[in-house]
N, C-alpha and C. Protein backbone atom coordinates (compact mmCIF):
# COMPACT_ATOMS: atom_id res chain seq x y z
N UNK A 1 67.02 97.82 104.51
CA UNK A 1 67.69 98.73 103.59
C UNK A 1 67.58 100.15 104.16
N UNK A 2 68.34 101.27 103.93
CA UNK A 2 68.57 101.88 104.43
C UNK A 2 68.28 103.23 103.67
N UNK A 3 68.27 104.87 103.75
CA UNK A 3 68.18 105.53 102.97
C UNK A 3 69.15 105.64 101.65
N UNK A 4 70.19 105.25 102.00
CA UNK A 4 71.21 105.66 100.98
C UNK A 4 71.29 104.51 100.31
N UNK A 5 70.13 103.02 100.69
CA UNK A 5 70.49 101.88 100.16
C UNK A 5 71.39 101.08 100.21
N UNK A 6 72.38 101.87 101.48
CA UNK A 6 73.30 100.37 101.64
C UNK A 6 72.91 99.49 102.12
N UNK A 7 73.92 98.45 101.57
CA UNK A 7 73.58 96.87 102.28
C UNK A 7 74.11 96.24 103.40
N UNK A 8 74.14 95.84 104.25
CA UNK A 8 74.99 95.37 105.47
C UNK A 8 76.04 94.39 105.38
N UNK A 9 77.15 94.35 105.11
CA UNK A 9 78.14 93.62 104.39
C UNK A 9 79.04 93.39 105.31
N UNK A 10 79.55 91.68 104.85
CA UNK A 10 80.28 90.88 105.71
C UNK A 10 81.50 90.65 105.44
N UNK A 11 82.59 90.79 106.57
CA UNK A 11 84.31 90.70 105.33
C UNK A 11 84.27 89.32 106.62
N UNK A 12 85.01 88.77 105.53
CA UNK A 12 85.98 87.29 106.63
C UNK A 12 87.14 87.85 107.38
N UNK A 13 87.72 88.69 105.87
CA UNK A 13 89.30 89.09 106.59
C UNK A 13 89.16 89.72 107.74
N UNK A 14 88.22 90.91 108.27
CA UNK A 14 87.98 91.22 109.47
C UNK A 14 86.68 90.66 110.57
N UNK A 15 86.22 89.77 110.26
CA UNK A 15 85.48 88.79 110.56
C UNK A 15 84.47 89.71 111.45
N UNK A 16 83.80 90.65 110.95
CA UNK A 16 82.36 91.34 111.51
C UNK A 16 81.77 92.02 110.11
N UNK A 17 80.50 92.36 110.46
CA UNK A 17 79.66 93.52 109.82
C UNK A 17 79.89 94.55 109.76
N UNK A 18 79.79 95.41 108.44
CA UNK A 18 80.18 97.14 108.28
C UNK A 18 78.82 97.56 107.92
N UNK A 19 78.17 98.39 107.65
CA UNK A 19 76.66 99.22 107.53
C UNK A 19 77.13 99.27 105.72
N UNK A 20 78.02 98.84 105.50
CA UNK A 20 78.19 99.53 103.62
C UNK A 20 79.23 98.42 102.94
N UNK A 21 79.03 98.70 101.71
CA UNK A 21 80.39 97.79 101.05
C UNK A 21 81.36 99.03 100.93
N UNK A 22 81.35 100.20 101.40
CA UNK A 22 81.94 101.01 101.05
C UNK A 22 83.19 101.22 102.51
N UNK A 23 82.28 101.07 103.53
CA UNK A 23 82.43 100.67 104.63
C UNK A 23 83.42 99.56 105.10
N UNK A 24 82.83 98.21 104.31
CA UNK A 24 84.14 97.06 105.20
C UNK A 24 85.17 97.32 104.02
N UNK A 25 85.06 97.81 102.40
CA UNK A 25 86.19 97.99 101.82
C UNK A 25 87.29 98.94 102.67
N UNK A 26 87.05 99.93 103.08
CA UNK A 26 87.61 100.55 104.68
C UNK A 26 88.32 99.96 105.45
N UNK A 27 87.42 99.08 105.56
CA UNK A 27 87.49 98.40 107.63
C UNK A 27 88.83 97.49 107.03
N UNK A 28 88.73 97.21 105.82
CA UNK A 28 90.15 95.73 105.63
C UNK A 28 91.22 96.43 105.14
N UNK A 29 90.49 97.96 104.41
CA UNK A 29 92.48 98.66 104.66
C UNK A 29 93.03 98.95 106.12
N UNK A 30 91.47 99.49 107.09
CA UNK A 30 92.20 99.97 108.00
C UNK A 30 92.95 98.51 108.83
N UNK A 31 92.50 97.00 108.41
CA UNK A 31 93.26 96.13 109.26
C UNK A 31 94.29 95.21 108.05
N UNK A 32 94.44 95.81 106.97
CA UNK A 32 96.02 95.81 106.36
C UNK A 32 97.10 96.69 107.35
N UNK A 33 97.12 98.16 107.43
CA UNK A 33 97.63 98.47 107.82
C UNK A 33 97.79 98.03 109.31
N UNK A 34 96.79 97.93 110.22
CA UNK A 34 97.25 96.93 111.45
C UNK A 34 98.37 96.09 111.40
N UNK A 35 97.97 95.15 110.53
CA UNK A 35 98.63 93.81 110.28
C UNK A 35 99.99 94.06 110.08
N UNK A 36 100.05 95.33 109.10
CA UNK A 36 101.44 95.67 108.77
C UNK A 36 102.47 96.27 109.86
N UNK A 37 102.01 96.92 111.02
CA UNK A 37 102.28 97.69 111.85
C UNK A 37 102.13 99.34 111.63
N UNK A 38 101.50 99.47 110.84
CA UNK A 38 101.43 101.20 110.54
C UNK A 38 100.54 101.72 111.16
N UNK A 39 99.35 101.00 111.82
CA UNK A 39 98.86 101.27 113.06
C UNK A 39 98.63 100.34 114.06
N UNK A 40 98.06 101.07 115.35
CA UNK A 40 97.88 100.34 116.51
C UNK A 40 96.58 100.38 116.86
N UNK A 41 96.32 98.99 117.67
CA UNK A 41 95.22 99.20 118.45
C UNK A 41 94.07 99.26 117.70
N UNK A 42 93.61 99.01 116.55
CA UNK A 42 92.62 98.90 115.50
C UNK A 42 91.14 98.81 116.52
N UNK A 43 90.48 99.52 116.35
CA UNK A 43 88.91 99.70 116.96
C UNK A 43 87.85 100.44 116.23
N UNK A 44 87.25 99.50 116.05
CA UNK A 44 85.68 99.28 114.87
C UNK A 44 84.95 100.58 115.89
């Protein structure tokens, strides 16, 4: 656990670890928009 108490949280949809739930809630907009084409090149 960490100072701020996050937890280390696992998404399927982007199939790795984020340091937060605040974090992979993030990580799966930023790979909606991938998916969609509104961006490129997606890097964690």
């Amino acid at each position: 656990m960490t100072k701020c108490r996050a937890e280390r949280t696992w998404t399927d949809f982007c199939e790795r670890w984020f340091d937060s739930k605040a974090e992979a809630e993030r990580g799966e907009e930023l790979r909606v928009l991938e998916m969609t084409g509104d961006i490129k090149t997606l890097r964690y």
